[in-house]
Protein backbone atom coordinates (compact mmCIF):
# COMPACT_ATOMS: atom_id res chain seq x y z
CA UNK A 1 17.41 -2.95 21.10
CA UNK A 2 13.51 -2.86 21.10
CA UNK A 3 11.74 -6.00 22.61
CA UNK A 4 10.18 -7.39 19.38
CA UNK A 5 7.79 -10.60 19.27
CA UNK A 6 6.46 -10.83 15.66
CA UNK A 7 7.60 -9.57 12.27
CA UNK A 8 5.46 -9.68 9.27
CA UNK A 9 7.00 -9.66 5.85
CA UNK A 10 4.73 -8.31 2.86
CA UNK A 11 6.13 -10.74 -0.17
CA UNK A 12 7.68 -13.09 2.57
CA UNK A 13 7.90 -15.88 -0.49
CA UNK A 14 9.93 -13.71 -2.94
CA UNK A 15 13.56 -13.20 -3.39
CA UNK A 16 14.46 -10.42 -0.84
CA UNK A 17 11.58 -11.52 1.62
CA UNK A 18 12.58 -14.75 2.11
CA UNK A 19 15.91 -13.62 2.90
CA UNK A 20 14.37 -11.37 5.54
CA UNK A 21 12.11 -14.04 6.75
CA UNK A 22 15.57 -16.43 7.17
CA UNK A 23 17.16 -13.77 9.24
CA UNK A 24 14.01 -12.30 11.35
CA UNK A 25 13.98 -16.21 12.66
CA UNK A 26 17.70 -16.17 13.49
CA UNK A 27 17.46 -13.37 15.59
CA UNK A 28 14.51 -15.38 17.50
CA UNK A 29 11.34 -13.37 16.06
CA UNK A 30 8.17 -14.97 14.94
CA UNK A 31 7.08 -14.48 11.60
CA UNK A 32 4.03 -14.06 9.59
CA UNK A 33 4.65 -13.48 5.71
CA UNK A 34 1.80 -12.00 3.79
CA UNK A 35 1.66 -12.81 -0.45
CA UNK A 36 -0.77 -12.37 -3.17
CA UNK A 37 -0.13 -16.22 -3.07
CA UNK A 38 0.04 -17.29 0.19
CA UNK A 39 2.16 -19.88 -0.76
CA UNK A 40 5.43 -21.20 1.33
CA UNK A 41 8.53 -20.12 -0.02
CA UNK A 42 9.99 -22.65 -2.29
CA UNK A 43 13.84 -22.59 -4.42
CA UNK A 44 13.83 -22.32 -7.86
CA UNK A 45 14.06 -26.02 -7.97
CA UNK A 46 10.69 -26.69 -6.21
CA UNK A 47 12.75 -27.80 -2.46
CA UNK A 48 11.62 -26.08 0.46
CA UNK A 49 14.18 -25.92 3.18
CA UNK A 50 13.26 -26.59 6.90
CA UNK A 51 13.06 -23.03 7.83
CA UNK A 52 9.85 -22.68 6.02
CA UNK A 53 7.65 -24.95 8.55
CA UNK A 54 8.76 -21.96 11.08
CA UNK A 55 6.94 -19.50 9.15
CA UNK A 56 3.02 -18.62 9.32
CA UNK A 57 1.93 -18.30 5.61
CA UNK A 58 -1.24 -15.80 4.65
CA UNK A 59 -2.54 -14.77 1.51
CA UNK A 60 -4.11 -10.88 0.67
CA UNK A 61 -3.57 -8.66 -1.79
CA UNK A 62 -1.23 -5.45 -0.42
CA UNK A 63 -3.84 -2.62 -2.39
CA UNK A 64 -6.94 -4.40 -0.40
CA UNK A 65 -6.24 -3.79 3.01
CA UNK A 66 -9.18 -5.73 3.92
CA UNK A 67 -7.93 -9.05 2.45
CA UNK A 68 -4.73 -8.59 5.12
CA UNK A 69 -5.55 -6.23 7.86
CA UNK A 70 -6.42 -8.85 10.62
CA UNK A 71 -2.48 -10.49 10.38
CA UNK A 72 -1.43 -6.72 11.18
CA UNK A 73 -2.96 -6.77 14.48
CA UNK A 74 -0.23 -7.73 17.15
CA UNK A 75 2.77 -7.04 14.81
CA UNK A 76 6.09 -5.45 15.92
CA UNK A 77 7.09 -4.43 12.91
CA UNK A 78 6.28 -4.34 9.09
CA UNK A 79 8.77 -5.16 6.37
CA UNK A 80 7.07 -4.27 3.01
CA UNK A 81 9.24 -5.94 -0.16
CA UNK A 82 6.62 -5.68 -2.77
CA UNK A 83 7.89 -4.14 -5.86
CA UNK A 84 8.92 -4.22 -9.78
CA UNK A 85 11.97 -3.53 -11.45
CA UNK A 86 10.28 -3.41 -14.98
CA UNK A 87 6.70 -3.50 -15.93
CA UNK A 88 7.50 -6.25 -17.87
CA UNK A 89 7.24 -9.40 -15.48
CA UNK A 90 8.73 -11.49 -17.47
CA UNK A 91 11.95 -10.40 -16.16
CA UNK A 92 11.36 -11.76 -12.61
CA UNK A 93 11.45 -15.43 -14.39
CA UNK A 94 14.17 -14.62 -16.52
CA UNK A 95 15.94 -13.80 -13.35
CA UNK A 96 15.27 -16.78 -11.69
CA UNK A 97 15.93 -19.29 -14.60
CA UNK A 98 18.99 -17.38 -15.32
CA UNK A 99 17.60 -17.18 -19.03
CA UNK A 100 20.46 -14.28 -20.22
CA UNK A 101 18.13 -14.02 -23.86
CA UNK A 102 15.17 -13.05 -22.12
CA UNK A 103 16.26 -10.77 -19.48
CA UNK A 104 18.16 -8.89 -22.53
CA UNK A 105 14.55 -8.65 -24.15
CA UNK A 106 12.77 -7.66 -20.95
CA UNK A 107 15.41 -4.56 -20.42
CA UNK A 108 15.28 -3.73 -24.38
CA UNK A 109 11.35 -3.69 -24.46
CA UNK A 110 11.44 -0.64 -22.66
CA UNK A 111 9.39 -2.32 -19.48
CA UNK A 112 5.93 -2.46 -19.50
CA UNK A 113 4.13 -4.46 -22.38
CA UNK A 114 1.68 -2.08 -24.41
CA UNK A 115 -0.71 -5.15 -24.89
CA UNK A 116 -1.00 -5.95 -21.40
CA UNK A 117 -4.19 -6.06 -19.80
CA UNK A 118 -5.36 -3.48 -17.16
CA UNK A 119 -4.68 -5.57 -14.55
CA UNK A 120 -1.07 -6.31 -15.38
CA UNK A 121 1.37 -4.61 -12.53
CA UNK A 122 2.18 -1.17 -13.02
CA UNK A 123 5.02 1.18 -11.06
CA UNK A 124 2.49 3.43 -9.33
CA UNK A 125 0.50 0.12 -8.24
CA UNK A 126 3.25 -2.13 -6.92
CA UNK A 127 6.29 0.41 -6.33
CA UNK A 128 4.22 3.26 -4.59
CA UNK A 129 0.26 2.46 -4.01
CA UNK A 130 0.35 -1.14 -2.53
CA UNK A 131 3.34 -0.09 0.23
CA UNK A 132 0.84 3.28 1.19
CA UNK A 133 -1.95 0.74 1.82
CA UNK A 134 -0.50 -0.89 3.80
CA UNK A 135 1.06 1.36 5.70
CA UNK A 136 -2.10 2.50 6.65
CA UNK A 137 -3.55 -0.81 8.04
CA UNK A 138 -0.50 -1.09 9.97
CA UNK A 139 -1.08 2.24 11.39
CA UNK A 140 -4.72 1.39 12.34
CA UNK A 141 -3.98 -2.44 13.58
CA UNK A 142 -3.92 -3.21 17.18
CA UNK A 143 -0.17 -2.71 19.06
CA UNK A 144 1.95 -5.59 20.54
CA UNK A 145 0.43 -6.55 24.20
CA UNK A 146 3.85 -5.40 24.98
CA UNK A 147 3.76 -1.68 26.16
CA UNK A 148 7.64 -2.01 26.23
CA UNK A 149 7.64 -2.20 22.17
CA UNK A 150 7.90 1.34 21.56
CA UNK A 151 7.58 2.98 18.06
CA UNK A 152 6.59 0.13 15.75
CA UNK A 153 8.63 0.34 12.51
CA UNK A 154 8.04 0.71 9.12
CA UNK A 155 10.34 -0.83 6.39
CA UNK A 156 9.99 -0.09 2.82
CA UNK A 157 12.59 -1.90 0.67
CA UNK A 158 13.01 1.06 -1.78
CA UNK A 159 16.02 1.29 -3.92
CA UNK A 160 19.44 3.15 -4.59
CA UNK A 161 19.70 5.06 -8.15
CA UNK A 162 21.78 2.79 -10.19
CA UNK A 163 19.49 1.02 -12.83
CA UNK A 164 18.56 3.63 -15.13
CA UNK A 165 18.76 4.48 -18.35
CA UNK A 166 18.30 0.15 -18.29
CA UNK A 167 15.05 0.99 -16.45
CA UNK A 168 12.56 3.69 -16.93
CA UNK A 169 13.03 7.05 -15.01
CA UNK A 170 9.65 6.02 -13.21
CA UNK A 171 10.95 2.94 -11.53
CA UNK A 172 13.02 5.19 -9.40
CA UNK A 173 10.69 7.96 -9.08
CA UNK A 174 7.55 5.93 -7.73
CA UNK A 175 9.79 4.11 -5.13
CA UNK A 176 10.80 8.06 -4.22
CA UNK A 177 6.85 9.16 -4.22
CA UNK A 178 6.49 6.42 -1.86
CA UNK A 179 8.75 7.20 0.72
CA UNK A 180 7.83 10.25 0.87
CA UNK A 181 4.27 9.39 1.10
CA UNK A 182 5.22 6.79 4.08
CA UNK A 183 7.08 9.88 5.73
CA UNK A 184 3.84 11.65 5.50
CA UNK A 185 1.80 8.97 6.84
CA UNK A 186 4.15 8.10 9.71
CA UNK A 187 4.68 11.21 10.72
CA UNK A 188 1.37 12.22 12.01
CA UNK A 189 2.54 9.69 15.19
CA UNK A 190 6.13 9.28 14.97
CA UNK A 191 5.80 7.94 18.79
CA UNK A 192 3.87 5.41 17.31
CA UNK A 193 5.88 4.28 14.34
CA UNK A 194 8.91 5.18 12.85
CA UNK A 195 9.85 4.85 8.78
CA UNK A 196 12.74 3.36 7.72
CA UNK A 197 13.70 3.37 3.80
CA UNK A 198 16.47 0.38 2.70
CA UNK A 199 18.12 1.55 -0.35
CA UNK A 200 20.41 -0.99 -1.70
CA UNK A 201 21.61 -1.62 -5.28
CA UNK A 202 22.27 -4.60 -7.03
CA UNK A 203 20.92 -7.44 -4.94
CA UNK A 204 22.47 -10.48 -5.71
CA UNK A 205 22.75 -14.09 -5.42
CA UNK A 206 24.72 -16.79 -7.09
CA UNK A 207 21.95 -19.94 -6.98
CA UNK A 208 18.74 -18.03 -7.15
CA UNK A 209 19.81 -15.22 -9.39
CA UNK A 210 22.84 -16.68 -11.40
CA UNK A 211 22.77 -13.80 -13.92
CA UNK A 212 23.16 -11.37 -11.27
CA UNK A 213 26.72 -12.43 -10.34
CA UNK A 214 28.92 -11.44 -12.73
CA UNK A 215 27.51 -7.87 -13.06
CA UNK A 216 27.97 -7.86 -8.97
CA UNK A 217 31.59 -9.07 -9.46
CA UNK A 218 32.40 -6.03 -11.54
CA UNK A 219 30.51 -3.40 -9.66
CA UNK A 220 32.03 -4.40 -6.24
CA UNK A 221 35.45 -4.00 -8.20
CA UNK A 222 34.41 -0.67 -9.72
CA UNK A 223 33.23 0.69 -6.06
CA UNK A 224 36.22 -0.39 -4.47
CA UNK A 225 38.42 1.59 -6.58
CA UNK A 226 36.22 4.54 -6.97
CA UNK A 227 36.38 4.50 -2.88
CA UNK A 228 40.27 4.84 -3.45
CA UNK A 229 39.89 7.93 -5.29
CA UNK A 230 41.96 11.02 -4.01
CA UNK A 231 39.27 13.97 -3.11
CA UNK A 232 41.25 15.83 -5.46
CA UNK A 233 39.46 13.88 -8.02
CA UNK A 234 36.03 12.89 -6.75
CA UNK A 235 35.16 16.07 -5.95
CA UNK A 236 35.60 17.67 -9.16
CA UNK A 237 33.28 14.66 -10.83
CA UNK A 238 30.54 14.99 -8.07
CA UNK A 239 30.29 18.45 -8.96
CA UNK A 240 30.35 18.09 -12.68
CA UNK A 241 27.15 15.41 -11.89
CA UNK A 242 25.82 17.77 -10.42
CA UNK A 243 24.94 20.01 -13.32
CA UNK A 244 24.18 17.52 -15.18
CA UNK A 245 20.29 18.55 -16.31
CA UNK A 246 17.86 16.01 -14.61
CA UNK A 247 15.17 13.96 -16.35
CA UNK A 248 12.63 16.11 -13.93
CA UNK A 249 12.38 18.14 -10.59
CA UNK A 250 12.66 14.75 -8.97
CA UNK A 251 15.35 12.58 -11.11
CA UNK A 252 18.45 13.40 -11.99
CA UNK A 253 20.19 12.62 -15.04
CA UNK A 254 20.36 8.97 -16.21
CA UNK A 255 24.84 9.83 -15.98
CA UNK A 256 24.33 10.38 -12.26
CA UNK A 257 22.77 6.80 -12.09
CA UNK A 258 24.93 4.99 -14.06
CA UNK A 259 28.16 6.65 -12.13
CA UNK A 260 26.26 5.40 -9.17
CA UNK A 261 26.05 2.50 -9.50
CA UNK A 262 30.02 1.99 -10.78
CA UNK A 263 30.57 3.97 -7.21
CA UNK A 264 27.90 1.77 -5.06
CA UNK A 265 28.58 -2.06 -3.92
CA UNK A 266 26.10 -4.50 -4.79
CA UNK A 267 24.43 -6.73 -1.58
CA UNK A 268 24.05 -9.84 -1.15
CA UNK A 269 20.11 -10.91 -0.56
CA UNK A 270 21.16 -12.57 2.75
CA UNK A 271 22.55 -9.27 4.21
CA UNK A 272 20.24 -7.26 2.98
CA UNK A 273 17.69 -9.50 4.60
CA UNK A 274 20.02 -8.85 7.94
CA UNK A 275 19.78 -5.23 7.49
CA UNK A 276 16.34 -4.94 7.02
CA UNK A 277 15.77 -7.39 10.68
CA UNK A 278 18.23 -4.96 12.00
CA UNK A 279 16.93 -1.86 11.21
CA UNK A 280 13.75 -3.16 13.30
CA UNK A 281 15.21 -4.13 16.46
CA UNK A 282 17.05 -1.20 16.75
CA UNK A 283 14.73 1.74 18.19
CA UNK A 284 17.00 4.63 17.07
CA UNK A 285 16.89 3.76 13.14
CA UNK A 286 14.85 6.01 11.40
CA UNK A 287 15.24 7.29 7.95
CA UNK A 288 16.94 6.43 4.26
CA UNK A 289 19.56 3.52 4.81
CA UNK A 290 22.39 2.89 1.94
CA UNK A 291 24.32 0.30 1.04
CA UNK A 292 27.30 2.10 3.59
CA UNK A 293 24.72 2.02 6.26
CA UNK A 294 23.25 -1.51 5.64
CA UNK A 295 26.68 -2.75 5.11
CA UNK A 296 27.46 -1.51 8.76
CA UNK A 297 24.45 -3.45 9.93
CA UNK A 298 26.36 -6.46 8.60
CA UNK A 299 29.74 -5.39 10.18
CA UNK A 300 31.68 -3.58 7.61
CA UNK A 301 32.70 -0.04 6.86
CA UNK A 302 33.68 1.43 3.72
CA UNK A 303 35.79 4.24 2.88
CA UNK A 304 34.75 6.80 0.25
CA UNK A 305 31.29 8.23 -0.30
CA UNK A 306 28.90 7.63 -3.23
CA UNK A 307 28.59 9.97 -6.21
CA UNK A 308 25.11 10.66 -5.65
CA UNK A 309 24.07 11.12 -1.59
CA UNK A 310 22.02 8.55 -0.88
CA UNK A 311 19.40 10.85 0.62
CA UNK A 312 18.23 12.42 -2.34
C-alpha cells in the first residue's frame, strides 16, 4: 500500500462521494471534499451524522480550475464523482425522494429539457469536460511533502454499459471520451500519476435511494444466474452480441447494454465508496475497474464473466 495523507473528493456531498468520503476516513485518511456548494453533506432528511465534522468542506466549480486549484496542492489522491445520468436533473430529486411518477417522466422525456437554459448541465460539461479540468489542476498542484507517495492517483467514477436505451447513447459515450482523455493526460507522467476508471452499474441504496432497490434485487438475481450459465451457452450469446450493429464506432448496440446489465451485479454506494479508497492506496491499480474487480476490493469473487468486457 502507498503512504497516503489526504484525499480530496470532487462532489464529496453527493450520493457516491459521501460514501467515499465515509470510507477514505475509515481507512485513517484526511479529507477535503470539493462541491459547487460547498456545503456539508446532509441525509435526505436534513440530519448530518458525526462523520461530517471530520471532513474539510470547500466550494469551486470543477470547469474553473481557478475557483479549486489551491485545495489540490498537497493531495494524495483525487477522486472525481461529478456526473449526470440524464440531462434532465430532475431525476437526481426524484431519486432521492423516491418519487416513482417523476423518475418515470425524467427517463420518458428523453433527458435533457429543450427549454432549458444554456447554463443547465449538459453530458459533455459534467460527464467529460469538468473531470479533464480537473485533472489538469491536479497534475499542475504541488505533491505530498511525502517523497514516499509515489504516483498520485486519479479516480474517475465512470460507469459500466447497462442504462441504455433508458438513457441516451451519449451518457455512456462522454463518460468513455473522458477516460480516454484522462489516459491521455496522465500519461504524459505516468510516474507521476496513475488513472484509474471505476465502472460500476446500478448503485444502490435502500434509505437514500429507495427506488433503486427493487430494480437491484432483480438484477443481482439475474447476474447470479447468468454467472451459472454453461459456456456452451454464453458463448454462443456473446458472440451473437457481438454482431449486433452499434449505435456508432464507439457504442454498441442498446441489446448489448441491456444484456449487460441482466449479466452485471448492482453495488451498493458503501462499497463502491470502499473500492474507490482502495483503488488509491494500492500503488499497482491502474486502469478500468468493474463491478468483478471492485467487488474483489470488497472481498468477494464471482464466477462467470460479463456479456460485454468491461474494457471496452
Amino acid at each position: 500500500m502507498t503512504p497516503m495523507s489526504r484525499l480530496v473528493v470532487i462532489g464529496g456531498n453527493g450520493f457516491i462521494g459521501s460514501a467515499i468520503c465515509r470510507s477514505a476516513l475509515a481507512h485513517g485518511l484526511q479529507v477535503t471534499s470539493v462541491s459547487s456548494s460547498g456545503r456539508p453533506y446532509q441525509t435526505a432528511k436534513g440530519h448530518t451524522p458525526a462523520w461530517v465534522a471530520r471532513v474539510d468542506w470547500q466550494r469551486g466549480d470543477a470547469l474553473r480550475p481557478e475557483s479549486f486549484a489551491a485545495h489540490l496542492d498537497g493531495a494524495a489522491a483525487v477522486v472525481h464523482t461529478l456526473g449526470i445520468l440524464l440531462e434532465d436533473a430532475g431525476y437526481k430529486r426524484a431519486l432521492r425522494d423516491g418519487d416513482a411518477p417523476a423518475l418515470l417522466r425524467a427517463f420518458l422525456g428523453g433527458g435533457r429539457n429543450p427549454l432549458a437554459t444554456p447554463a443547465a448541465p449538459t453530458y459533455d460539461a459534467m460527464n467529460r469536460d469538468a473531470a479533464l479540468r480537473v485533472c489538469e489542476a491536479y497534475m499542475a498542484s504541488a505533491p505530498p511533502a511525502d517523497a514516499r507517495a509515489g504516483a498520485r492517483p486519479f479516480v474517475f467514477l465512470s460507469a459500466a454499459d447497462v442504462f441504455r436505451p433508458w438513457v441516451p447513447a451519449r451518457y455512456l459515450e462522454t463518460k468513455r471520451e473522458a477516460e480516454r482523455g484522462l489516459d491521455t493526460l496522465l500519461a504524459a507522467d505516468p510516474a507521476r500519476f496513475r488513472g484509474i476508471y471505476l465502472r460500476p452499474g446500478l448503485v444502490y441504496h435502500a434509505h437514500q435511494r429507495p427506488l433503486t432497490t427493487p430494480a437491484a434485487a432483480l438484477l443481482d438475481m439475474t447476474a447470479a444466474l447468468h454467472a451459472r450459465l454453461p459456456d456452451a451457452v454464453g458463448s454462443p450469446l456473446r458472440t451473437a452480441l457481438a454482431r449486433l450493429p452499434p449505435v456508432s464506432a464507439q457504442t454498441p448496440s442498446p441489446v448489448v447494454s441491456v444484456a449487460n446489465a441482466l449479466a452485471t451485479r448492482p453495488m451498493h454506494v458503501d462499497h463502491v465508496g470502499t473500492a474507490a479508497v482502495k483503488a488509491c492506496l494500492d500503488a499497482a491499480v491502474r486502469g478500468v475497474l468493474g463491478v468483478p474487480e471492485m467487488r474483489a476490493a470488497n472481498g468477494w469473487v464471482d464466477e462467470g464473466d460479463s456479456l460485454q468486457p468491461s474494457r471496452t
